[in-house]
C-alpha atoms as a PDB file:
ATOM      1  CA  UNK A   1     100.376  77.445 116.999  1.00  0.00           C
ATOM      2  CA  UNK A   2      98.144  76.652 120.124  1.00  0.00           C
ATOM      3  CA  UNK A   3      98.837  80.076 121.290  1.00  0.00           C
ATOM      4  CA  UNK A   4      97.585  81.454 117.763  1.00  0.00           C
ATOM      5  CA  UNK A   5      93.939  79.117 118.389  1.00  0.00           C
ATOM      6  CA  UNK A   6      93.287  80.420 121.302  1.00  0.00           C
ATOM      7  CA  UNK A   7      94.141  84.062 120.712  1.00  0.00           C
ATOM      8  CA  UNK A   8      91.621  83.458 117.212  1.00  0.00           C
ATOM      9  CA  UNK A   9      88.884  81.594 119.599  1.00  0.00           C
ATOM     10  CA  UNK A  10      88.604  84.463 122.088  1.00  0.00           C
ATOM     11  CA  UNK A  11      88.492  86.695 119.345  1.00  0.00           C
ATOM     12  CA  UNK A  12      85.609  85.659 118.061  1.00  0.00           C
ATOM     13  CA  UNK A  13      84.142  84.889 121.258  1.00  0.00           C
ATOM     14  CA  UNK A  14      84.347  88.603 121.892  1.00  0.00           C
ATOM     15  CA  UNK A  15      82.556  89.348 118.734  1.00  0.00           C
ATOM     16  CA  UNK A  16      79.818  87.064 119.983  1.00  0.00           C
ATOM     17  CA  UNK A  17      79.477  89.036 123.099  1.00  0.00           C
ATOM     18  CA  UNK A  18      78.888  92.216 121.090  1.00  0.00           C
ATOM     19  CA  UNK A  19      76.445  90.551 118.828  1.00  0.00           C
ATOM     20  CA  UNK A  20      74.757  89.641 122.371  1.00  0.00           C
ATOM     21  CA  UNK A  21      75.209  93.423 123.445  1.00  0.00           C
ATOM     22  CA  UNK A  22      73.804  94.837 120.120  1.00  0.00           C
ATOM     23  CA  UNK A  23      70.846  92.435 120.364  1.00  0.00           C
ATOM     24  CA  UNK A  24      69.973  93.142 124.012  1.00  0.00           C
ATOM     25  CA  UNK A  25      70.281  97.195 122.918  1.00  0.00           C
ATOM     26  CA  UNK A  26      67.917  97.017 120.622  1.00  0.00           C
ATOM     27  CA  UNK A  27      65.570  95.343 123.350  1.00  0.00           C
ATOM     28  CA  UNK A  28      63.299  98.040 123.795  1.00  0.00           C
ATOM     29  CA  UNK A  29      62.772  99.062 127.639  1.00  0.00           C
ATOM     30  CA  UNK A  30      60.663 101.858 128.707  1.00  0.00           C
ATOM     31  CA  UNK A  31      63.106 104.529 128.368  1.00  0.00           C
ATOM     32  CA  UNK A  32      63.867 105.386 124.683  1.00  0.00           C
ATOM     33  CA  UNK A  33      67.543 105.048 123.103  1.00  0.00           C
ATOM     34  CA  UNK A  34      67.995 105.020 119.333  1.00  0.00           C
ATOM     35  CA  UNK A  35      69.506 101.260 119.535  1.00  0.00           C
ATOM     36  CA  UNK A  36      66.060 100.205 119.200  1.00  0.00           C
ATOM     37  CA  UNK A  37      66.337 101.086 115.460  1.00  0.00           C
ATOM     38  CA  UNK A  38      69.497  99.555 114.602  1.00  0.00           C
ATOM     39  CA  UNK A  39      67.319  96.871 113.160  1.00  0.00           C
ATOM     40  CA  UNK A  40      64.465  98.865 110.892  1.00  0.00           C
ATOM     41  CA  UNK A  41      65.530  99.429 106.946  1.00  0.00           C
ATOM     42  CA  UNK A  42      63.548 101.861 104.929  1.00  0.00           C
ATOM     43  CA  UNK A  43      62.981 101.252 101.429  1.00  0.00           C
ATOM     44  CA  UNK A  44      64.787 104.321  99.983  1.00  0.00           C
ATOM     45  CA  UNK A  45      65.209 104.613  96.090  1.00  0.00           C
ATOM     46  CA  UNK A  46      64.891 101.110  95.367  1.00  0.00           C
ATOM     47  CA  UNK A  47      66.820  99.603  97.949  1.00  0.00           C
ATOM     48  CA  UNK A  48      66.575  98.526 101.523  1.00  0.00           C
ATOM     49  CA  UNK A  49      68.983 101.097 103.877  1.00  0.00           C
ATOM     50  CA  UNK A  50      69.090 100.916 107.602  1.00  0.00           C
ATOM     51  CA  UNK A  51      67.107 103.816 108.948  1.00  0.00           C
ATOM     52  CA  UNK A  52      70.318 105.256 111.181  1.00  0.00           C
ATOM     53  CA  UNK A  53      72.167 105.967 107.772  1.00  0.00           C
ATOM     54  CA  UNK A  54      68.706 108.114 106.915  1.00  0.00           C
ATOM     55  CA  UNK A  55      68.137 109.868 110.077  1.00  0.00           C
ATOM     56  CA  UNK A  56      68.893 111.222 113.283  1.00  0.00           C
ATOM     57  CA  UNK A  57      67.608 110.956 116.681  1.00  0.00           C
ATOM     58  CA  UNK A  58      66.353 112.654 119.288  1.00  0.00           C
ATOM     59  CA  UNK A  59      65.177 111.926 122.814  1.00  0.00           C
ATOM     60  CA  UNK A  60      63.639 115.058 124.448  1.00  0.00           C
ATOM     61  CA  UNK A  61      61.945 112.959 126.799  1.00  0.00           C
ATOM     62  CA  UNK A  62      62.285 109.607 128.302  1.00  0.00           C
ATOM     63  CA  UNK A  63      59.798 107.737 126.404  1.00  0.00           C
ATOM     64  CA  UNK A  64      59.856 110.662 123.260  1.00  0.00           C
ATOM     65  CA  UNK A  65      61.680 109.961 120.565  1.00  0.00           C
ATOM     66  CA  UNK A  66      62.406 112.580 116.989  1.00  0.00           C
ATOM     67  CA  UNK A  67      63.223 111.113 114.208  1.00  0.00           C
ATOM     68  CA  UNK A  68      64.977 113.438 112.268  1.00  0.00           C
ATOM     69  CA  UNK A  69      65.395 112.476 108.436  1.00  0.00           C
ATOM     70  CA  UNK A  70      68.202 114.110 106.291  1.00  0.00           C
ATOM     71  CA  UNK A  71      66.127 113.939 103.091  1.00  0.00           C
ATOM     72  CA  UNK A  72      62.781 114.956 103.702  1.00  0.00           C
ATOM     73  CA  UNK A  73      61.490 113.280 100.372  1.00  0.00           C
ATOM     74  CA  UNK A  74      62.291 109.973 103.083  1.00  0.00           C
ATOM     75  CA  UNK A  75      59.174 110.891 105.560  1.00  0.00           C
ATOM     76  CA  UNK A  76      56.649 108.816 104.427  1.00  0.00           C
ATOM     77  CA  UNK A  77      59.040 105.698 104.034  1.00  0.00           C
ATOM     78  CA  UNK A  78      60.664 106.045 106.978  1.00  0.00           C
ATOM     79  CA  UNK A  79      57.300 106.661 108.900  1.00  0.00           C
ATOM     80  CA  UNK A  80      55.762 103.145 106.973  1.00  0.00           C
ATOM     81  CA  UNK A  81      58.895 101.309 107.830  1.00  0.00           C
ATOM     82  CA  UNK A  82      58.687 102.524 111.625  1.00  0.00           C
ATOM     83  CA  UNK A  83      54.770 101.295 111.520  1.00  0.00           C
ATOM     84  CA  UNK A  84      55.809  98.363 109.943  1.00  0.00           C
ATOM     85  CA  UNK A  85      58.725  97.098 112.427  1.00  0.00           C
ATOM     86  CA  UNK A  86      58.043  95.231 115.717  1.00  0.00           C
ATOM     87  CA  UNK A  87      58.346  97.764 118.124  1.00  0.00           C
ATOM     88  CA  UNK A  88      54.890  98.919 118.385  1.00  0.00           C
ATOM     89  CA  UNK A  89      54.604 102.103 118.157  1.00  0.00           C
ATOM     90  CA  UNK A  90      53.058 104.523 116.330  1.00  0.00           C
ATOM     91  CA  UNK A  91      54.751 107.190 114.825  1.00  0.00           C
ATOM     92  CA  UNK A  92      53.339 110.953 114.248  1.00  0.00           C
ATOM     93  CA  UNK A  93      54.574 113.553 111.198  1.00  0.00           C
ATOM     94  CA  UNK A  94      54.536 116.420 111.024  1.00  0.00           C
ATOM     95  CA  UNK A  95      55.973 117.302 107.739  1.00  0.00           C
ATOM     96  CA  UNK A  96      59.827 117.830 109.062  1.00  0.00           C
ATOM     97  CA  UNK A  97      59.947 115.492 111.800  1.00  0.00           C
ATOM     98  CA  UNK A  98      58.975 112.112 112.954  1.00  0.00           C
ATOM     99  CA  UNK A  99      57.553 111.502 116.817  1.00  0.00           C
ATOM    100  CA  UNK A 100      57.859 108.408 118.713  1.00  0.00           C
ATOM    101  CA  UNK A 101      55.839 108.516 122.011  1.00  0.00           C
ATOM    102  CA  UNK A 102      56.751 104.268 123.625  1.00  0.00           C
ATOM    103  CA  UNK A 103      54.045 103.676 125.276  1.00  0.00           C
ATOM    104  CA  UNK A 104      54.309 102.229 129.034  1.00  0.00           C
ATOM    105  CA  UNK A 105      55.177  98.828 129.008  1.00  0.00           C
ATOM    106  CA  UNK A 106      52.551  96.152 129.910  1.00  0.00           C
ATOM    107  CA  UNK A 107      53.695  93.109 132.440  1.00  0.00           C
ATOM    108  CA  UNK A 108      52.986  90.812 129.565  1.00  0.00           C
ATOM    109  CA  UNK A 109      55.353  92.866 126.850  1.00  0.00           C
ATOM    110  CA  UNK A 110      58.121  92.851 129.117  1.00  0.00           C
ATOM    111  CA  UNK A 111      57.434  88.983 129.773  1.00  0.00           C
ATOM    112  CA  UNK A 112      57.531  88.854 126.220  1.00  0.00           C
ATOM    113  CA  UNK A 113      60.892  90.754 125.864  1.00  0.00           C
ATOM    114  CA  UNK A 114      62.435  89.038 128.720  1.00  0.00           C
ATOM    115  CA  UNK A 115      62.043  85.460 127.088  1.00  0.00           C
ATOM    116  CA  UNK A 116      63.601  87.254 123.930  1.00  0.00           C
ATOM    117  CA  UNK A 117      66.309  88.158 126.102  1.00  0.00           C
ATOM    118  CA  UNK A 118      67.090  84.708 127.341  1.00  0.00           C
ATOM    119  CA  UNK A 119      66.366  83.640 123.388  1.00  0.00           C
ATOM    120  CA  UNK A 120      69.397  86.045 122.600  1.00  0.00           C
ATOM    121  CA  UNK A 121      71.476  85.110 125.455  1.00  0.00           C
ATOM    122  CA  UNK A 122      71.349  81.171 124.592  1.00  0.00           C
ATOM    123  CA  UNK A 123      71.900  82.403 121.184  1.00  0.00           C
ATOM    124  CA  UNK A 124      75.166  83.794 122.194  1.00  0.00           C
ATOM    125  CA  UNK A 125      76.101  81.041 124.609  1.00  0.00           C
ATOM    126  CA  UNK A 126      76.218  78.160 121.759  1.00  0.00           C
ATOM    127  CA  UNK A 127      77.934  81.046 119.452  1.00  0.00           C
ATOM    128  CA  UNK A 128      80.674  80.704 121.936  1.00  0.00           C
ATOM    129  CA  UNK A 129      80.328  77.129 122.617  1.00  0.00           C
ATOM    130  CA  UNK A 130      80.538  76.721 118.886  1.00  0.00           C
ATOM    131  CA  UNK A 131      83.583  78.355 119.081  1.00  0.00           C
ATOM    132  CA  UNK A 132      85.262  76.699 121.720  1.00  0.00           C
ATOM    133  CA  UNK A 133      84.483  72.947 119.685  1.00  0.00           C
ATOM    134  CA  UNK A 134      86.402  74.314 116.703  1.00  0.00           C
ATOM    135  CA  UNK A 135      89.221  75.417 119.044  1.00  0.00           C
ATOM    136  CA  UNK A 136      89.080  71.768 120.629  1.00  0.00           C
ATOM    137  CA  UNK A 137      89.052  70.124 117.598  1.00  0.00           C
ATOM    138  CA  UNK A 138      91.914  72.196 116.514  1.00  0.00           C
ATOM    139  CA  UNK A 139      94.139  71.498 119.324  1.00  0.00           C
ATOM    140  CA  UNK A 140      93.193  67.935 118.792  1.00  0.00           C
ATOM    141  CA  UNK A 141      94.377  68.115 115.716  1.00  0.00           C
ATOM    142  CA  UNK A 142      98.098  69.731 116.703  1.00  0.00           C
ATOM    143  CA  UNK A 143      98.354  66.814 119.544  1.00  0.00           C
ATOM    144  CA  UNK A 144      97.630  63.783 117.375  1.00  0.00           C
ATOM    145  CA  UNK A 145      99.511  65.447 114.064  1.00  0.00           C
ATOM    146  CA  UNK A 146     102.720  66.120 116.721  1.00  0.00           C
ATOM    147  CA  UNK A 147     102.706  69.463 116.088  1.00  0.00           C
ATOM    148  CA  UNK A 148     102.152  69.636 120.206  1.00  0.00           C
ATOM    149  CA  UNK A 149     102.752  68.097 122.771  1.00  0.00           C
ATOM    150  CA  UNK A 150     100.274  65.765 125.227  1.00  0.00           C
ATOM    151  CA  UNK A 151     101.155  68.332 127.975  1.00  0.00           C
ATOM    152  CA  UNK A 152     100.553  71.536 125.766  1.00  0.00           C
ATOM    153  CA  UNK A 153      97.484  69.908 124.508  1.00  0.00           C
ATOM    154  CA  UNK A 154      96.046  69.501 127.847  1.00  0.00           C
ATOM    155  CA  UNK A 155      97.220  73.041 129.054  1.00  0.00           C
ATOM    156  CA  UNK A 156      96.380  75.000 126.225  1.00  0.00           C
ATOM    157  CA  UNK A 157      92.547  72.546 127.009  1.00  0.00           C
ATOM    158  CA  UNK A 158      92.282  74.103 130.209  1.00  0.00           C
ATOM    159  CA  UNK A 159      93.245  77.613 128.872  1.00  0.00           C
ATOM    160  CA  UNK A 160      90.459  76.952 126.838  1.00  0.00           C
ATOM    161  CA  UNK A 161      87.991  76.099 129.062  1.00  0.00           C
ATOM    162  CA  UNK A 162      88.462  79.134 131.274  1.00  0.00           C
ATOM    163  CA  UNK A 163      87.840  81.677 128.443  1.00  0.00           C
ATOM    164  CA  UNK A 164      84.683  79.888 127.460  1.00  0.00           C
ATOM    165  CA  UNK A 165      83.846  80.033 131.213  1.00  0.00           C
ATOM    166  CA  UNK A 166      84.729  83.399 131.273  1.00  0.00           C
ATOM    167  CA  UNK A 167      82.450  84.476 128.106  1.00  0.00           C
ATOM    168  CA  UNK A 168      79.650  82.542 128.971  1.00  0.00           C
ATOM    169  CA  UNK A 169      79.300  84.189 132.432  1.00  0.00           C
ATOM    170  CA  UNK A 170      79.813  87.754 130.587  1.00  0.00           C
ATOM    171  CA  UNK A 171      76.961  86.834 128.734  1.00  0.00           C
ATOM    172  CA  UNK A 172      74.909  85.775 131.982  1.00  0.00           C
ATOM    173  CA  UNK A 173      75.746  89.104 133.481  1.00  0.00           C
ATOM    174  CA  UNK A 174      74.534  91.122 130.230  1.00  0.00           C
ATOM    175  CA  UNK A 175      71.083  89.212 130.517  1.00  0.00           C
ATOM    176  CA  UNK A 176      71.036  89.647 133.961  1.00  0.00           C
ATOM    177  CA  UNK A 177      71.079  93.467 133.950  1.00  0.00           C
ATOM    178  CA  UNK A 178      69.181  93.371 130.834  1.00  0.00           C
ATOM    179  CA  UNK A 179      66.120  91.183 132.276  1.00  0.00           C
ATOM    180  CA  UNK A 180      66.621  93.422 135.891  1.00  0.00           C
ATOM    181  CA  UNK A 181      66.179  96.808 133.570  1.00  0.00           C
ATOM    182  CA  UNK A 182      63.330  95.253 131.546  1.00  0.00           C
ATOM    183  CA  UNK A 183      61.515  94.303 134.929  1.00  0.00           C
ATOM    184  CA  UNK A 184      61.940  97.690 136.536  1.00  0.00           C
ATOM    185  CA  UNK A 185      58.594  99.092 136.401  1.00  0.00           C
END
């Protein structure tokens, strides 16, 4: 049973750490990837779908993107939605295809996304600190019901502690590189 809440707790605090990873992907840096649309729906036919189910990408260039749409009838909404989002940019079509040119980064937009960085990161942390109270209060729960013992209870504690430890420092390491690649000029 302890062995069962801490296999579940570092479970989820891996899916944390890919939220984390997903969020810091979609961090725009100067070079262009598609993860920086993961977040952007298009209103097609009446409902909102994510614009990576609509199109494709393309990076000839580091800071060129093509957005490629399978329908075609999905230009203008996919062009208004890319207008629309936060990344700043603004997007060129030419009747088949949509271009992205990112312009150069400013010192004070990669402040900016450096702070939401750390905003993600802390995010994460309490995701997994979240986690590890549940787990706590689970084991608690084993010790004072008898289904452990004190010793267990304590041991399977430490256990616990260490993969917290050990999640919260992947997470440091993701922002690290993250806030080192938005910095790179």
């Amino acid at each position: 049973m302890i062995d069962d809440t801490l296999l579940e707790a570092e479970d989820k605090m891996d899916k944390a750490i890919e939220v984390a990873k997903n969020g810091f992907a979609s961090i725009r840096t100067g070079r262009a990837n598609s993860a920086m649309f993961s977040r952007i729906t298009v209103e097609y036919y009446g409902a909102q779908t994510p614009l990576q189910q609509l199109a494709s990408f393309n990076t000839p260039e580091a800071r060129t993107i093509l957005v490629v749409p399978f329908d075609k009838t999905a230009l203008p909404a996919i062009e208004r939605a890319l207008r629309d989002s936060d990344l700043g940019v603004n997007p060129s079509n030419d009747g088949n295809v949509i271009r992205i040119v990112l312009p150069v980064l400013t010192a004070e937009r990669r402040k900016e996304y450096v702070k939401l960085a750390k905003t993600q990161a802390e995010d994460a942390r309490v995701s997994v600190r979240a986690v590890r109270r549940k787990a706590k209060d689970t084991l608690d729960k084993l010790v004072k019901d008898g289904d452990a013992g004190e010793d267990e209870g304590v041991r399977a504690e430490k256990e616990l502690e260490a993969i917290t430890k050990r999640h919260v420092d992947v997470v440091d390491q993701l922002l690290a590189s993250k806030e080192a690649e938005l910095l790179e000029v």
